[in-house]
Structure formats: structure tokens, C-alpha cells
N, C-alpha and C. Protein backbone atom coordinates (compact mmCIF):
# COMPACT_ATOMS: atom_id res chain seq x y z
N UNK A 1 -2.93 2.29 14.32
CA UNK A 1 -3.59 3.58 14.39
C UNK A 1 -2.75 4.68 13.73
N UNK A 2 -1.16 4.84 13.91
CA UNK A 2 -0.77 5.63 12.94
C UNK A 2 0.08 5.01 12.13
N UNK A 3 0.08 4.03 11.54
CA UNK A 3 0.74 3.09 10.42
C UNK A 3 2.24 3.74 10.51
N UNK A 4 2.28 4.80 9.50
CA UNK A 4 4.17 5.02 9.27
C UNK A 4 3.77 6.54 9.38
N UNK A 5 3.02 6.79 10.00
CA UNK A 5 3.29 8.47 10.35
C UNK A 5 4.66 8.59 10.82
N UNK A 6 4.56 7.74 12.12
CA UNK A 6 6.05 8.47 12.79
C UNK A 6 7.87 8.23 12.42
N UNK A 7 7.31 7.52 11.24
CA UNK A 7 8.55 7.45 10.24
C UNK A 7 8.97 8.15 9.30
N UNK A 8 10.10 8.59 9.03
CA UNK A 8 10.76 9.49 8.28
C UNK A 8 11.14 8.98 6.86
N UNK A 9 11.22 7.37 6.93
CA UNK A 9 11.02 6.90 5.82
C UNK A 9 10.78 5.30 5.98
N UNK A 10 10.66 4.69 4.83
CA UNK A 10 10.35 3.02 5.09
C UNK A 10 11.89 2.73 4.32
N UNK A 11 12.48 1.39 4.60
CA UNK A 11 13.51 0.91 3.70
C UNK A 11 12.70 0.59 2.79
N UNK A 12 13.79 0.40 1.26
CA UNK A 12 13.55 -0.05 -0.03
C UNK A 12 13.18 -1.82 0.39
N UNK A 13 11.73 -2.52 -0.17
CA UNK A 13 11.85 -3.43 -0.19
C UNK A 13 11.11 -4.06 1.05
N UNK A 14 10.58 -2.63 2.00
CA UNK A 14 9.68 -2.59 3.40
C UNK A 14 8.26 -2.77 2.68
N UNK A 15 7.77 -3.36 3.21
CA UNK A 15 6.11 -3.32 3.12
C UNK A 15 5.08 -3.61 4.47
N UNK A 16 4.39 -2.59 4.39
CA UNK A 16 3.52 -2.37 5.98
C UNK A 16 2.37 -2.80 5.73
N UNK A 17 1.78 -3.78 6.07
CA UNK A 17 0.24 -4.17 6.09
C UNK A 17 -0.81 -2.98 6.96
N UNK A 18 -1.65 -3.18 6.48
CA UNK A 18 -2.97 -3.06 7.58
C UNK A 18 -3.99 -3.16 7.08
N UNK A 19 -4.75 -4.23 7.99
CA UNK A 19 -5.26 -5.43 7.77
C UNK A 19 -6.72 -4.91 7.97
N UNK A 20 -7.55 -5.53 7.23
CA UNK A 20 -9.18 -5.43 8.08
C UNK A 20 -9.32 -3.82 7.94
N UNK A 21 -8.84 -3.26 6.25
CA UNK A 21 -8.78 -1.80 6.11
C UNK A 21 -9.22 -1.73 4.85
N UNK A 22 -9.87 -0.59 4.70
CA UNK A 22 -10.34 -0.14 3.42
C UNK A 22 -10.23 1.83 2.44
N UNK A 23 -9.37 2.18 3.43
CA UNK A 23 -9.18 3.43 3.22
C UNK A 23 -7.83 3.81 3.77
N UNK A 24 -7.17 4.64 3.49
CA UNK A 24 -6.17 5.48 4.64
C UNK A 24 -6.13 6.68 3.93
N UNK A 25 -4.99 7.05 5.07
CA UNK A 25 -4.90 8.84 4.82
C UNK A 25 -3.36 8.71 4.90
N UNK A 26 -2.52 10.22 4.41
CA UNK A 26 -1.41 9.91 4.66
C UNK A 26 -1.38 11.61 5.41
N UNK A 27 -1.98 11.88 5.79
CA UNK A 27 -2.43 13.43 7.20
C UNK A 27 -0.63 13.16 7.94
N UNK A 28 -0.11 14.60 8.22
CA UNK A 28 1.07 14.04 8.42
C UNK A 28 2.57 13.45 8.51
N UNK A 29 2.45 12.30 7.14
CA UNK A 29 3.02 11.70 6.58
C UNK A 29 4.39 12.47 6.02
N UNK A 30 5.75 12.02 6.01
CA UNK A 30 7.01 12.68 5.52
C UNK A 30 7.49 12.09 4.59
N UNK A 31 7.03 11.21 3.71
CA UNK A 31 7.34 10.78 2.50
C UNK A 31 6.26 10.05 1.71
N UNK A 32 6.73 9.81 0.41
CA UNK A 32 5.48 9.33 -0.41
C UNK A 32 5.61 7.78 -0.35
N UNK A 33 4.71 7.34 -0.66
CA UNK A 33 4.38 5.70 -0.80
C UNK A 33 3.76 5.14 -2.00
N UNK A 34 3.96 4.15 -2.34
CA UNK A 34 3.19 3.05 -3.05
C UNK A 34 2.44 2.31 -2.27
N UNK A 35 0.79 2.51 -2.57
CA UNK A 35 -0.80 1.50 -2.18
C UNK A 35 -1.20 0.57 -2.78
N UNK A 36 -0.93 -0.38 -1.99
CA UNK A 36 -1.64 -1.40 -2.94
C UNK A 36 -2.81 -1.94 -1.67
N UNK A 37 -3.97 -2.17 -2.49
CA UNK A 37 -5.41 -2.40 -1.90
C UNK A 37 -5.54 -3.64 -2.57
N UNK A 38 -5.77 -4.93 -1.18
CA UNK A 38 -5.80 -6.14 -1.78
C UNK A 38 -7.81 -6.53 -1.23
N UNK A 39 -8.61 -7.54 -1.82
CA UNK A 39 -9.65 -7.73 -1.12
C UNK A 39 -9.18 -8.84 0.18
N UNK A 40 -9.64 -9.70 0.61
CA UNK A 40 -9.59 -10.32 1.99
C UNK A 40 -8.93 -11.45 1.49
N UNK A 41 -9.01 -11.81 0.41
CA UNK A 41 -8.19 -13.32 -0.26
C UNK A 41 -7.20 -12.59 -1.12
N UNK A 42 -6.59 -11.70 -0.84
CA UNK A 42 -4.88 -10.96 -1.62
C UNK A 42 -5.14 -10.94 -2.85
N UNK A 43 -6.32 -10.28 -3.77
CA UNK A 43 -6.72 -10.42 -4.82
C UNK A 43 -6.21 -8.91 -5.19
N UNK A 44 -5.34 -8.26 -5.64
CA UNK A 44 -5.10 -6.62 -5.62
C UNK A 44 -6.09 -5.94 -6.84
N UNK A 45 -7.13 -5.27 -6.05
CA UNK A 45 -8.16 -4.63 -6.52
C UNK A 45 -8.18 -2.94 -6.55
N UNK A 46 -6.80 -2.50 -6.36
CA UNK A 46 -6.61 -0.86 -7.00
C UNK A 46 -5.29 -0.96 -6.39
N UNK A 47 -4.42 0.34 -7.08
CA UNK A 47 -3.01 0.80 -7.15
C UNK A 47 -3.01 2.08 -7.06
N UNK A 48 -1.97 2.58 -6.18
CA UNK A 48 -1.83 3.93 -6.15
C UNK A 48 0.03 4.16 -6.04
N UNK A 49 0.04 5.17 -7.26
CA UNK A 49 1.70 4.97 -6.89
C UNK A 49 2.05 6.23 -6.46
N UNK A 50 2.91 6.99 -5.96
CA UNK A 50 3.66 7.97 -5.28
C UNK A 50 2.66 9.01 -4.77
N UNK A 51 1.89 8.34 -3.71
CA UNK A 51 0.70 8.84 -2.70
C UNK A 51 1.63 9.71 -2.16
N UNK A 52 1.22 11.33 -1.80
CA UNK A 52 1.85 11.95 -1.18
C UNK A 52 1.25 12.18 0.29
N UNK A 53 1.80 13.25 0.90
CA UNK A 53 1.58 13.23 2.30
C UNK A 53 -0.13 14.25 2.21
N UNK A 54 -0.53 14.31 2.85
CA UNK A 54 -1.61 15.04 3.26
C UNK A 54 -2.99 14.46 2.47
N UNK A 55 -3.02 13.07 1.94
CA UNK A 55 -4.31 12.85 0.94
C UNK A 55 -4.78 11.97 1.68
N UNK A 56 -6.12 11.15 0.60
CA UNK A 56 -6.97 10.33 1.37
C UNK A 56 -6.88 9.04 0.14
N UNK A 57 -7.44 8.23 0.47
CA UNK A 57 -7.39 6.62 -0.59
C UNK A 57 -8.63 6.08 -0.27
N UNK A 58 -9.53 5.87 -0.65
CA UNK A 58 -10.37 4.17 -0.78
C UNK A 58 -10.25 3.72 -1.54
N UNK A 59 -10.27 2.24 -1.04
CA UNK A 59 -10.28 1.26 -2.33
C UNK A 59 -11.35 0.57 -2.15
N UNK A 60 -12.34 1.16 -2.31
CA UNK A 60 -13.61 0.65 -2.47
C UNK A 60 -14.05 -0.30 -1.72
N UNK A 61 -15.38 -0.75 -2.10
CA UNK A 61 -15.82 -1.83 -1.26
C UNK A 61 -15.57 -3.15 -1.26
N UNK A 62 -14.66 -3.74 -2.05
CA UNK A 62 -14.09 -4.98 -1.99
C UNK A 62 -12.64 -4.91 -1.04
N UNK A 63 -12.11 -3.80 -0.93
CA UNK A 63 -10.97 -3.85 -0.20
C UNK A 63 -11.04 -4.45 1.27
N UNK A 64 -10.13 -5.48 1.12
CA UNK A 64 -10.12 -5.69 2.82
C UNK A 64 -8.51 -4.97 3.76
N UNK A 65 -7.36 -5.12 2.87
CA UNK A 65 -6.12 -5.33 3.36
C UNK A 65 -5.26 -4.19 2.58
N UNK A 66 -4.51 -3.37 3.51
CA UNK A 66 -3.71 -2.04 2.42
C UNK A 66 -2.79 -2.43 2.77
N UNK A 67 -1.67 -2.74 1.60
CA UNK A 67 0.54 -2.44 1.92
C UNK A 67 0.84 -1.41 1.40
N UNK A 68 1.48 -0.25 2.54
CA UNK A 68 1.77 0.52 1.94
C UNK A 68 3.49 0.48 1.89
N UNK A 69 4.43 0.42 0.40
CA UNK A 69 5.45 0.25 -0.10
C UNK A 69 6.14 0.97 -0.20
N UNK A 70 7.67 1.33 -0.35
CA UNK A 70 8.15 1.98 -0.77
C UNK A 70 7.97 2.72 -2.24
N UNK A 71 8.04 3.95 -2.22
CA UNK A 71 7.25 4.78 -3.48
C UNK A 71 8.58 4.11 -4.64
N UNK A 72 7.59 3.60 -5.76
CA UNK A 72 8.30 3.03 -6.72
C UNK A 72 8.19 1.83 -7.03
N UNK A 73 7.37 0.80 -6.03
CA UNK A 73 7.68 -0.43 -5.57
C UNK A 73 6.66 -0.73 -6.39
N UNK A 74 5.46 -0.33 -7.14
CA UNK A 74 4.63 -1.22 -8.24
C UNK A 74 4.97 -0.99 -9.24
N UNK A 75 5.71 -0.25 -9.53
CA UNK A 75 6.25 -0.29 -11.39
C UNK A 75 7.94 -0.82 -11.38
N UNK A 76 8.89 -0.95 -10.33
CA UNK A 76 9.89 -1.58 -10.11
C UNK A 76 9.75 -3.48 -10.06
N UNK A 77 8.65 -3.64 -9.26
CA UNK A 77 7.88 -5.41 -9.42
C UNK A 77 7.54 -5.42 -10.35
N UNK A 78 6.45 -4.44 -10.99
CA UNK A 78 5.36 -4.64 -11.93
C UNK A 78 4.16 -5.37 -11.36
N UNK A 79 3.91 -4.88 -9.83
CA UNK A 79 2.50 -5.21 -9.56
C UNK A 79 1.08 -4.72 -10.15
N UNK A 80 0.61 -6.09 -10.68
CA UNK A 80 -0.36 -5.48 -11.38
C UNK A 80 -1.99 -5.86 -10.41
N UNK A 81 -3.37 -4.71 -11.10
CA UNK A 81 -4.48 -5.58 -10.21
C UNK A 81 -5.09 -6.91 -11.17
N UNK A 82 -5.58 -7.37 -10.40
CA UNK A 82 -6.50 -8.25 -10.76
C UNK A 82 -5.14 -9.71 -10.21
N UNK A 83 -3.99 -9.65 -9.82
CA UNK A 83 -3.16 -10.51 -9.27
C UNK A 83 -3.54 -10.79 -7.96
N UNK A 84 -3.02 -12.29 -7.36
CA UNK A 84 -2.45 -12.30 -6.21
C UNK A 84 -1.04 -11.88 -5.45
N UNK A 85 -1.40 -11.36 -4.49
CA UNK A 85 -0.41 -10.29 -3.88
C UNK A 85 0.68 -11.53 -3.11
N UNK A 86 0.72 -12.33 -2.94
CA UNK A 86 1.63 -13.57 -2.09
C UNK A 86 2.85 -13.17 -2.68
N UNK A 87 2.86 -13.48 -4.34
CA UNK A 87 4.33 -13.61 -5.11
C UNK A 87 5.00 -12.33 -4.56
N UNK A 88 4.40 -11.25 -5.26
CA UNK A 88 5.44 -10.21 -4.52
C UNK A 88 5.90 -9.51 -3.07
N UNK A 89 4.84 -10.56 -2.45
CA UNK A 89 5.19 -10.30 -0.68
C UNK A 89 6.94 -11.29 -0.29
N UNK A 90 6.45 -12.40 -1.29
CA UNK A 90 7.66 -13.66 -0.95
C UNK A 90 8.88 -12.75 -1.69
N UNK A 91 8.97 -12.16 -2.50
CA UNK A 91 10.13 -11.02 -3.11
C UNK A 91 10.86 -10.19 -2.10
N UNK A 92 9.86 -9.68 -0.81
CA UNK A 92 10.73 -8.78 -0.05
C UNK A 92 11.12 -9.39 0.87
């Protein structure tokens, strides 16, 4: 219900699921993040990089599953969409 609100920051290399999701907000929020929006089989179907605090995200209607990353963390991997998200989960 509040994912990483009450965090001041995530470690480098942290990644937070939430599952059975198709939107978030970062209302709140004290640092920026990297979104990645996977569908229900880890298929990554949109990217968002250095989401700041106070915005909103959907990832449409195929989204099932959001990680939200340390800001930096899709152009440091090179997560791209249209991948499966496994490889760079087994990285952190």
C-alpha cells in the first residue's frame, strides 16, 4: 500500500516489486526511481527512467507487475522493452 514512500532511499542494485499492478504514483516520495512495467509473464512493456516524486505512471493495459529501481538502473543494465525481465532480476 505504500511501496517505498517511507524510504529515504532504495540501495543501488534494490528492486521493489508490486505485483498484480498497473499504475503507481510516487505522492510523497523522497527520491527518484527507475519503472519498469512488466505484463503477467515478465514481458517489459514500458520504461520510465528518473520518475520523480509527486507524479503518476500507467502502463497500460497489458501491465500486470511494476519494479521500481534505483534511478539509473535501465540505462546502467540496458533494460530494454519488449525483453524478459528474469535476466536482469538474476543481476541484483
Amino acid at each position: 500500500m505504500f511501496g517505498l514512500i517511507p524510504y529515504h532511499e532504495i540501495k543501488e542494485n534494490e528492486v521493489f516489486l508490486i505485483e498484480n499492478c498497473s499504475s503507481i504514483h510516487t505522492f510523497f516520495m523522497k527520491f527518484n526511481i527507475d519503472v519498469v512495467f512488466t505484463d503477467k509473464k515478465g514481458k517489459i512493456i514500458k520504461l520510465e527512467k528518473d520518475m520523480k516524486p509527486w507524479r503518476i505512471l500507467n502502463g497500460g493495459l497489458k501491465a500486470g507487475h511494476v519494479y521500481e529501481w534505483t534511478c539509473g538502473s535501465i540505462s546502467k543494465y540496458h533494460i530494454k522493452e519488449g525483453k524478459d525481465i528474469k535476466p536482469w532480476l538474476q543481476k541484483n
